[in-house]
Protein backbone atom coordinates (compact mmCIF):
# COMPACT_ATOMS: atom_id res chain seq x y z
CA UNK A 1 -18.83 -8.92 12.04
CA UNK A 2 -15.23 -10.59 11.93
CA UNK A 3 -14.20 -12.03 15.00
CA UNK A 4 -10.70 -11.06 16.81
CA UNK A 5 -8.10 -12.81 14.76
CA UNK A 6 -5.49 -12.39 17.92
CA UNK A 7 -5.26 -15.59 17.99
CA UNK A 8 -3.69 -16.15 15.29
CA UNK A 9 -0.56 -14.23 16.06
CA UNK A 10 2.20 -14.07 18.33
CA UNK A 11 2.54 -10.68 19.59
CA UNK A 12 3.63 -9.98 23.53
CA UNK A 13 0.94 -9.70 25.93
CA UNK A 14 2.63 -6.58 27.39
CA UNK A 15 2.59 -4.77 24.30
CA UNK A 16 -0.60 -3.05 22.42
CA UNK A 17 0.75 -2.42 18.91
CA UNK A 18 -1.33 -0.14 16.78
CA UNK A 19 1.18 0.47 14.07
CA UNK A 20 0.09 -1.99 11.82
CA UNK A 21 0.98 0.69 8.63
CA UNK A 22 4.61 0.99 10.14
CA UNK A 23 5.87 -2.68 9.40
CA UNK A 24 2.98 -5.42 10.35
CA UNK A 25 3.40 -8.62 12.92
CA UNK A 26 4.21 -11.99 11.33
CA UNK A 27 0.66 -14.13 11.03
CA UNK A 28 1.72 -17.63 12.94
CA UNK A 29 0.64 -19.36 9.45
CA UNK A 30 3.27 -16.57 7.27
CA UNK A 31 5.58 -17.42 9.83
CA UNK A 32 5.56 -21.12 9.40
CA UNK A 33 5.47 -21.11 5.68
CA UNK A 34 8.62 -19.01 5.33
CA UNK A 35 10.29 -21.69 7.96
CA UNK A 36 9.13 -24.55 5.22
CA UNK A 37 10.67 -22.44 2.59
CA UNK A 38 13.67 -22.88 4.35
CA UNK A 39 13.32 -26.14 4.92
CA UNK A 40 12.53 -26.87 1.28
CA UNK A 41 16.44 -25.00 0.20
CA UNK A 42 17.74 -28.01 2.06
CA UNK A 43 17.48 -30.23 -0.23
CA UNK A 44 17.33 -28.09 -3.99
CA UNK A 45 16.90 -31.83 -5.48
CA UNK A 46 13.47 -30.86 -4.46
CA UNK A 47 12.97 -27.46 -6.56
CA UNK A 48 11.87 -27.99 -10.00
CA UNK A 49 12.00 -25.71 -12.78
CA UNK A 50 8.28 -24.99 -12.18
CA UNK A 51 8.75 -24.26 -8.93
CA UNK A 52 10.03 -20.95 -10.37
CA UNK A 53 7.13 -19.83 -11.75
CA UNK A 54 4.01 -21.96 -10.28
CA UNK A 55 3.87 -20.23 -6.78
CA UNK A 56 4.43 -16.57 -8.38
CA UNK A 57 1.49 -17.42 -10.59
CA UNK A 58 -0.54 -18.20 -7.40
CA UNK A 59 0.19 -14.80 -5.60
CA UNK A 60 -0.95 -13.22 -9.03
CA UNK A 61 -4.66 -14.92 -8.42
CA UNK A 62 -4.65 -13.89 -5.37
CA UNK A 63 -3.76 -10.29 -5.78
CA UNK A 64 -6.24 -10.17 -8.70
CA UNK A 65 -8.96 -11.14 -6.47
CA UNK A 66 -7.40 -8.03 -3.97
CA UNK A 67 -7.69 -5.54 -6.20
CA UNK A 68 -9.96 -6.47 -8.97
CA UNK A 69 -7.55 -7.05 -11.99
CA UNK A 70 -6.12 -9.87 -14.29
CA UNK A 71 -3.68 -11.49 -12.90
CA UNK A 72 -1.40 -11.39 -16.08
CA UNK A 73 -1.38 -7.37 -15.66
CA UNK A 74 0.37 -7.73 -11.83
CA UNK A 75 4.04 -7.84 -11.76
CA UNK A 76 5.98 -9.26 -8.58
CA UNK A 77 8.17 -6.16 -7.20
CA UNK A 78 10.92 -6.12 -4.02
CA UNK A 79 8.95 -2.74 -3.39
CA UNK A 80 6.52 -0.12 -4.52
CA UNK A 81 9.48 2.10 -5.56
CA UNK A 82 10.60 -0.53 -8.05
CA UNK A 83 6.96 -0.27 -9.76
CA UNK A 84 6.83 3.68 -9.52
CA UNK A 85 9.92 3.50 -11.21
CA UNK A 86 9.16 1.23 -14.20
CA UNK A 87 5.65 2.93 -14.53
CA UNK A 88 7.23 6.05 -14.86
CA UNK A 89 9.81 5.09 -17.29
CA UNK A 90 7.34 4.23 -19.59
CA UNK A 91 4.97 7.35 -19.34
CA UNK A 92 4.09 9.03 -22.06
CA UNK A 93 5.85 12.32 -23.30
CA UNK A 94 3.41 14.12 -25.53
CA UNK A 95 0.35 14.21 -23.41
CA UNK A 96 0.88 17.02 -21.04
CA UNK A 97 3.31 19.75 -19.97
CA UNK A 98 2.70 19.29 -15.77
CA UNK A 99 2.35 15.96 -13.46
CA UNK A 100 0.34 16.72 -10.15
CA UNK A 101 1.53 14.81 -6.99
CA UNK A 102 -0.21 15.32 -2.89
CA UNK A 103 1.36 17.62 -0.17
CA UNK A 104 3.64 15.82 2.06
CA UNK A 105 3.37 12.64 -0.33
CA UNK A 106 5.15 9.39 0.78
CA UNK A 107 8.96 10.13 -0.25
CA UNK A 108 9.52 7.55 -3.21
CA UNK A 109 6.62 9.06 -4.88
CA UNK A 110 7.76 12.24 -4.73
CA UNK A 111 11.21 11.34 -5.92
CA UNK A 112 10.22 9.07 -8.35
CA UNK A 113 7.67 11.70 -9.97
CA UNK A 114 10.09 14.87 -9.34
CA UNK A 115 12.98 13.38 -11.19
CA UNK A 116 10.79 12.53 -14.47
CA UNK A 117 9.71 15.93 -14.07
CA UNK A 118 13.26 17.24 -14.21
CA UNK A 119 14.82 15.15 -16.67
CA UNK A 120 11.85 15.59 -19.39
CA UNK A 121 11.29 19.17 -18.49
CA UNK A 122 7.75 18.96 -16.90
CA UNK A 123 6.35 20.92 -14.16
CA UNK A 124 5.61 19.57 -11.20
CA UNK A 125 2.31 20.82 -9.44
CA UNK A 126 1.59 20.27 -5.52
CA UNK A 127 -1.86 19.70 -4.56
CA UNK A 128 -2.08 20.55 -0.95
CA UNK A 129 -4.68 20.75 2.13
CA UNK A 130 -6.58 23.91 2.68
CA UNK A 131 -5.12 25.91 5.63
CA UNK A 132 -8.25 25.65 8.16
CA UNK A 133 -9.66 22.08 9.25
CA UNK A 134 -13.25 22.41 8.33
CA UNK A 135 -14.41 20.08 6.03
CA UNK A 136 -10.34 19.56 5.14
CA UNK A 137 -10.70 16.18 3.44
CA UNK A 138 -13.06 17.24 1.03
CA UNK A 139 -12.06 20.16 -0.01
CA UNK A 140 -8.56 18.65 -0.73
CA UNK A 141 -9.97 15.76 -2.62
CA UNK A 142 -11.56 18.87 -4.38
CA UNK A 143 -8.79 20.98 -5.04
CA UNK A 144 -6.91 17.69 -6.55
CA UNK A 145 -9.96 17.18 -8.81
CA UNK A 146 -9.76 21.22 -9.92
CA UNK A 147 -6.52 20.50 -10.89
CA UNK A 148 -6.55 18.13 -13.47
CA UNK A 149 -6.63 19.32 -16.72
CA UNK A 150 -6.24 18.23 -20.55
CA UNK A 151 -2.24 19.44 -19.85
CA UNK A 152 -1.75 17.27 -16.94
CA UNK A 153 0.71 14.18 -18.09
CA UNK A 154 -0.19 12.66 -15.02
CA UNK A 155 -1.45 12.31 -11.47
CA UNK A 156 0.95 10.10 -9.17
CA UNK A 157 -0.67 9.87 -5.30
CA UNK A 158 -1.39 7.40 -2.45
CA UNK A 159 -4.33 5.87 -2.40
CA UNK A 160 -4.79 7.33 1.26
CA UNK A 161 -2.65 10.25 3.18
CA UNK A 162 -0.10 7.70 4.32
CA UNK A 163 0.42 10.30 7.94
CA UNK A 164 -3.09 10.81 8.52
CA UNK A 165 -5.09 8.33 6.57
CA UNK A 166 -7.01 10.99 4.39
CA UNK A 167 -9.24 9.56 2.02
CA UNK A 168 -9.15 10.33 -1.71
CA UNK A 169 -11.70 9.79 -3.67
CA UNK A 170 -9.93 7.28 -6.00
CA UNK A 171 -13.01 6.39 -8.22
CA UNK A 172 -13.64 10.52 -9.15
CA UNK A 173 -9.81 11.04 -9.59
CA UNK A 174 -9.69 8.26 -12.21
CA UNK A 175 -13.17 9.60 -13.72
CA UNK A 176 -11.31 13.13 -14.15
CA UNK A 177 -8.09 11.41 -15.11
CA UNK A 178 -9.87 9.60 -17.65
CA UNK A 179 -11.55 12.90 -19.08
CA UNK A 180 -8.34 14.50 -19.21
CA UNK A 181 -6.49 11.68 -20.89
CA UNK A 182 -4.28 11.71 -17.88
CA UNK A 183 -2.44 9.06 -16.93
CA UNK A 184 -3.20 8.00 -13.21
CA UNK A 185 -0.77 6.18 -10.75
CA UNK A 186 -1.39 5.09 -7.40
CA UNK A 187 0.62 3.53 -4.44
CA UNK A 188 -1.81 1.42 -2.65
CA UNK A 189 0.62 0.28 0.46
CA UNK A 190 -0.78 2.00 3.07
CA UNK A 191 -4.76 0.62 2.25
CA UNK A 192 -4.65 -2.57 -0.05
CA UNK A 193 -5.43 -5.37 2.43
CA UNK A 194 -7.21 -3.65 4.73
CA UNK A 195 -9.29 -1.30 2.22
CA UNK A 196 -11.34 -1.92 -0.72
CA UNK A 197 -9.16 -1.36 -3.60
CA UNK A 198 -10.82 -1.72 -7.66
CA UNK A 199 -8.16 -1.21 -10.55
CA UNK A 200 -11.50 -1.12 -12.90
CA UNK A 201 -13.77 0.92 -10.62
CA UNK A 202 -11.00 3.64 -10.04
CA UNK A 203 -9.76 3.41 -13.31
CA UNK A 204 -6.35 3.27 -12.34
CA UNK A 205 -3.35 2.83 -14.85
CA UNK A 206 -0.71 1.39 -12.47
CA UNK A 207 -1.27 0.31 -8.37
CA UNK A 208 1.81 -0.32 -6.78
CA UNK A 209 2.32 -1.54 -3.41
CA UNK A 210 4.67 -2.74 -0.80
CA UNK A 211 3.18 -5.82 0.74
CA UNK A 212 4.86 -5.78 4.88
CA UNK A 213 1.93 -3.99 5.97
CA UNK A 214 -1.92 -4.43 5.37
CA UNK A 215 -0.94 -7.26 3.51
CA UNK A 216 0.92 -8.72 6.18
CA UNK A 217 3.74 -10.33 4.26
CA UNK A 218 7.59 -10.40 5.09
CA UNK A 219 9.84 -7.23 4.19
CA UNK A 220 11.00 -6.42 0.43
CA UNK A 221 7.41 -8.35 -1.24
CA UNK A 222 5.44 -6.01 -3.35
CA UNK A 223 3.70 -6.01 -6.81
CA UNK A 224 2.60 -3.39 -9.44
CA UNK A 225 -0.61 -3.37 -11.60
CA UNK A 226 -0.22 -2.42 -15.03
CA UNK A 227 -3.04 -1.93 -17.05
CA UNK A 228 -2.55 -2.81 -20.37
CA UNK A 229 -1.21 0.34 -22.07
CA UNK A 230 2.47 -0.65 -20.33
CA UNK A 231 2.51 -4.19 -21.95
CA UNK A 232 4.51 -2.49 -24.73
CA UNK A 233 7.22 -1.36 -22.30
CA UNK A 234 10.91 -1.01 -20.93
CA UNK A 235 11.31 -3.22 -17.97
CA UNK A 236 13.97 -2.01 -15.27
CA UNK A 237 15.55 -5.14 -15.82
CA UNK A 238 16.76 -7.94 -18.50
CA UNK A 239 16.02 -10.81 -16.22
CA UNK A 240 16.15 -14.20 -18.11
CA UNK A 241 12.64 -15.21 -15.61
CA UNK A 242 10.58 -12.52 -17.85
CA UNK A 243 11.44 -13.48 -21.38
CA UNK A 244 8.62 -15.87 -22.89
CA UNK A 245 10.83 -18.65 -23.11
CA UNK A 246 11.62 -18.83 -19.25
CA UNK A 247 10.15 -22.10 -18.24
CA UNK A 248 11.97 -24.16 -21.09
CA UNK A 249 15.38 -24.70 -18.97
CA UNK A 250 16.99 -26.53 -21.68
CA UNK A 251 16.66 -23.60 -24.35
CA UNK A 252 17.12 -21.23 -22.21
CA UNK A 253 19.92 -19.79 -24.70
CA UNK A 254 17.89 -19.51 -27.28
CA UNK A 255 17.60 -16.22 -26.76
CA UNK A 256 14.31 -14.19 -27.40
CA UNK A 257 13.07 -11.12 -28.00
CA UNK A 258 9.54 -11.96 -26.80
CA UNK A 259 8.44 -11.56 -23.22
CA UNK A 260 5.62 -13.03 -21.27
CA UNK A 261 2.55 -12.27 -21.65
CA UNK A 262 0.87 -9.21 -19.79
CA UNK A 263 2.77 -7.22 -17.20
CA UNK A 264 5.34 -10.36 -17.44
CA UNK A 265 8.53 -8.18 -18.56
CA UNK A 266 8.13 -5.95 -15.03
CA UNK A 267 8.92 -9.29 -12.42
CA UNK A 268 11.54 -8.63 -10.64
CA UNK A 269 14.68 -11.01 -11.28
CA UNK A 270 14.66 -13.87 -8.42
CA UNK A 271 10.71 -12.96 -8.14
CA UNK A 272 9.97 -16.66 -7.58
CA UNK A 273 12.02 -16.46 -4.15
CA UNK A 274 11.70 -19.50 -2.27
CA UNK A 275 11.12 -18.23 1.73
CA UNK A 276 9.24 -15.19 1.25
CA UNK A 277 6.90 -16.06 -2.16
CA UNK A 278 5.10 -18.74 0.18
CA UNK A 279 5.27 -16.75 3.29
CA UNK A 280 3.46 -14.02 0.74
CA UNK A 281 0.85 -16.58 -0.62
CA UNK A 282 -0.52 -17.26 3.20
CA UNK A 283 -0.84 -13.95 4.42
CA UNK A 284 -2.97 -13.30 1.18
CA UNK A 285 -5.10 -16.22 1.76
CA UNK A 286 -5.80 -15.07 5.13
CA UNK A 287 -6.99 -11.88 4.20
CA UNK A 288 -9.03 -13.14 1.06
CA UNK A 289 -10.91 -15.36 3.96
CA UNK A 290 -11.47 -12.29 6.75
CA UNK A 291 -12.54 -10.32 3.43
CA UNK A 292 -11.21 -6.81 2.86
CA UNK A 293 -14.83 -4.78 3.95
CA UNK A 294 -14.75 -6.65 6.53
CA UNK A 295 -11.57 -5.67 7.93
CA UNK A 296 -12.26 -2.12 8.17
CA UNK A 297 -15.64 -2.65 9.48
CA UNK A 298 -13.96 -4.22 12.20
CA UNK A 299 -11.14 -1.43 13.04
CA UNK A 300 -14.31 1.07 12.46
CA UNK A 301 -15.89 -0.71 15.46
CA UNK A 302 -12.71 -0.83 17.25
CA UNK A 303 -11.51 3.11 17.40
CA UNK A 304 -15.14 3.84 18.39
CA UNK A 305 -13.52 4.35 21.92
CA UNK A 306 -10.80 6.81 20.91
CA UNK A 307 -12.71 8.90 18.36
CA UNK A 308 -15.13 9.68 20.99
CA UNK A 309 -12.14 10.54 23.90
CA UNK A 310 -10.94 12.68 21.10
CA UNK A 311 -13.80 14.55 19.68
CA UNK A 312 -14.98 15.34 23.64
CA UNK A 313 -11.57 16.96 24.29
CA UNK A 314 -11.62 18.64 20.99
CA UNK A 315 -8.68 17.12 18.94
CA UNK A 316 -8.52 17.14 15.69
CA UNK A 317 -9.31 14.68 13.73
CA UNK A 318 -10.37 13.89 10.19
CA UNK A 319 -14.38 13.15 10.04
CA UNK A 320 -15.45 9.95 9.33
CA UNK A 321 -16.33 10.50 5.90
CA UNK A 322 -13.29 11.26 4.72
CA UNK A 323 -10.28 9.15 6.86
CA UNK A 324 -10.21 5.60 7.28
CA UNK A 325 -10.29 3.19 10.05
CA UNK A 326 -6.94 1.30 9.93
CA UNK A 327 -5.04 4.33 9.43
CA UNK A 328 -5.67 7.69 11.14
CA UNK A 329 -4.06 10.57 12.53
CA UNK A 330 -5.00 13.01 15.23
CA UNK A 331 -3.20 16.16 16.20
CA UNK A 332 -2.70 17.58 20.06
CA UNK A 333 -3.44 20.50 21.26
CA UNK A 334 -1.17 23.67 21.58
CA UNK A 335 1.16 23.28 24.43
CA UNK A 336 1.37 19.34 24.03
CA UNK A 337 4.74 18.44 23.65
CA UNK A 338 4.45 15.17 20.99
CA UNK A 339 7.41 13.88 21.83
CA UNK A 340 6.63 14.12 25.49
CA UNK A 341 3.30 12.02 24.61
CA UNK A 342 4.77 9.39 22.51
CA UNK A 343 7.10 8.22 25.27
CA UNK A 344 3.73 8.30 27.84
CA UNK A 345 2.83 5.50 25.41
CA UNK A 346 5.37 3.69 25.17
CA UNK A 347 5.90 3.65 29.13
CA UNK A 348 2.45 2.15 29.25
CA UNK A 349 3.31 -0.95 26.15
CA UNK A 350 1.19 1.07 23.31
CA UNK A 351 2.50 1.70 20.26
CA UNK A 352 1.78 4.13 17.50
CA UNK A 353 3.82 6.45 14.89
CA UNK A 354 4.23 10.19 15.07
CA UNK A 355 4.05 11.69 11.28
CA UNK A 356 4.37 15.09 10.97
CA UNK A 357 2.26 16.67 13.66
CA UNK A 358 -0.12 13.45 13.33
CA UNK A 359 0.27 10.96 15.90
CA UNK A 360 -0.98 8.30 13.74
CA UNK A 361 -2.49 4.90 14.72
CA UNK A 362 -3.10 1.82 12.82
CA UNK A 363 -5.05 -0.96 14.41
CA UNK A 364 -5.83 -4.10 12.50
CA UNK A 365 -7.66 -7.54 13.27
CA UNK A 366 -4.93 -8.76 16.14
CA UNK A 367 -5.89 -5.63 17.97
CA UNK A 368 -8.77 -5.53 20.60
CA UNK A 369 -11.01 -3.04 22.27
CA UNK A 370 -9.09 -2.90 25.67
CA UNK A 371 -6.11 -2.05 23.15
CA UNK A 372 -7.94 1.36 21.98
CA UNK A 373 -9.48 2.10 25.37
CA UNK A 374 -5.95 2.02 26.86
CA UNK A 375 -4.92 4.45 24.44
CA UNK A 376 -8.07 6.33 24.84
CA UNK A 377 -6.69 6.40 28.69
CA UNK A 378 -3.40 8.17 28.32
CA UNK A 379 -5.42 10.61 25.89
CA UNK A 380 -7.80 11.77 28.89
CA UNK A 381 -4.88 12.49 31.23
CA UNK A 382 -3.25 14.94 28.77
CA UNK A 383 -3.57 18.43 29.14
């Protein structure tokens, strides 16, 4: 099993922060290469024209070796709404009358998917949660597979519940999507780095992702996967950086029509950014050498603790089979005032996030045992 990685962080002694899929700690190494990075803008004598492009071509090895895919099909985003949007921009238009989206889906999906729906007069279809909590995961993950149809355009959902950490069962979803000649879209934040994640496997079209949580890179990183139907596209922008003449400085108005190869025309303009593009390139390495399975194995050791206060005292919570074990949510009982318990917590240094009714918790490798067992603690004297 992976060892407690702690160490290799700088977070308070007073504090036990499990809220690692609300906005992740700074690894010591990230933190020191964004300080080089700054360093390095010193002196710009330094930066050389492939400077602009050789570090961004790293982070695309990298994130292939994350999720699976060629690294000429990942584009560098600012965030995973910047990759819903230029996914979506380029769907289809003939291929379905209805796009299906989750209950209570992370907001930029939702937006993104609602407003393609109203300007190219598509319905929009919910897929919720059945009312009781039996067996809730799966027969959601069912009633999203019922769904899809040979008239759904496509299917645009998290790769997990992002409040409660519901699993979906990515690799049937794409099987379904497939059979339906549906196009599939997912937003991986809220499990890639901390979750297996296979573009192939799950036949996905497009994976986007902001990268400040379980990838544990700075704010406003991200990247989207395209698979290969997009290379054809619109990009959001007209960035000189994407055009396939972009490392040739000196004929740089010679203007194009070509871009580069791949996802290429989707970067972001500035993707090659100085501070943060290294800062990104650690915090991948590190979690390339903990390894991804690994990871969760070692939060499903850690919450052993808490499930069991919470099971005993008869809380719901998602079984095991269907939530994962960096992300979770739990509700109270009736007559438990949330609010109330989250500031219980926070008296006692432990933090969490309350979604929806969900208080939701989100360990990762800095966290330890005596973290979840203090939790676990303030859980038992609630009544």
């Amino acid at each position: 099993m992976l060892p407690n990685q702690k160490h290799l962080f700088q977070l308070p002694a007073d504090i036990r922060y499990l809220n690692c899929a609300y906005i992740s700690p700074l690894p010591i190494a990230v933190e020191e290469a964004g300080i080089r990075g700054m360093i390095r803008k010193r002196n710009p004598a330094l930066i050389r024209p492939e400077h602009y492009f050789n570090d961004a071509e790293v982070v695309r090895q990298h994130l292939g070796k994350l999720i699976n895919a060629a690294p000429r099909q990942i584009a560098l985003t600012p965030s995973a709404s910047y990759g819903l949007k230029a996914v979506v921009n380029n769907l289809p238009l003939t291929n379905g009358n209805h796009a299906i989206t989750i209950s209570a889906e992370f907001p930029s999906g939702y937006y993104t998917i609602s407003n393609w729906c109203q300007q190219n007069n598509k319905e929009l279809r919910v897929v919720g949660p059945p009312k009781e909590f039996t067996d809730r995961g799966k027969k959601w993950n069912e009633r999203i597979l019922d769904a899809i149809n040979k008239d759904t355009a496509v299917v645009v959902m998290s790769s997990i519940h992002w409040a409660d950490g519901t699993k979906f069962d990515l690799q049937e979803i794409g099987k379904r999507c497939k059979e339906a000649d549906t196009l599939f879209i997912v937003d991986g934040t809220q499990s890639v780095g901390a979750l297996p994640m296979d573009v192939n496997a799950f036949q996905i079209d497009a994976l986007v992702c902001a990268a400040y949580k379980w990838m544990l890179a700075p704010y406003s990183m991200g990247f989207a996967y395209m698979s290969e139907y997009f290379n054809g596209g619109d990009p959001l922008e007209d960035t000189w950086m994407t055009r396939a003449n972009a490392q040739n400085f000196s004929q740089l108005s010679f203007y194009v029509d070509e871009y580069r190869p791949g996802a290429g025309r989707y970067d972001a303009g500035e993707f090659s950014n100085f501070i943060l593009l290294p800062m990104f390139t650690k915090a991948l390495e590190l979690i390339l050498t903990w390894k991804v399975p690994l990871i969760q194995e070692y939060c499903a050791d850690l919450v052993v603790p808490l499930i069991q206060v919470l099971q005993d005292r008869d809380f719901w919570i998602e079984t095991g089979d269907w939530r994962t074990d960096h992300l979770f949510g739990f509700l109270l009982p009736d007559g438990v005032n949330t609010n109330d318990v989250m500031e219980k917590l926070q008296n006692n240094g432990i933090f969490v996030s309350l979604r929806g009714d969900s208080i939701r918790v989100s360990p990762h490798v800095y966290n330890t045992r005596e973290d979840m067992e203090a939790l676990a603690d303030v859980i038992k004297t609630l009544r």
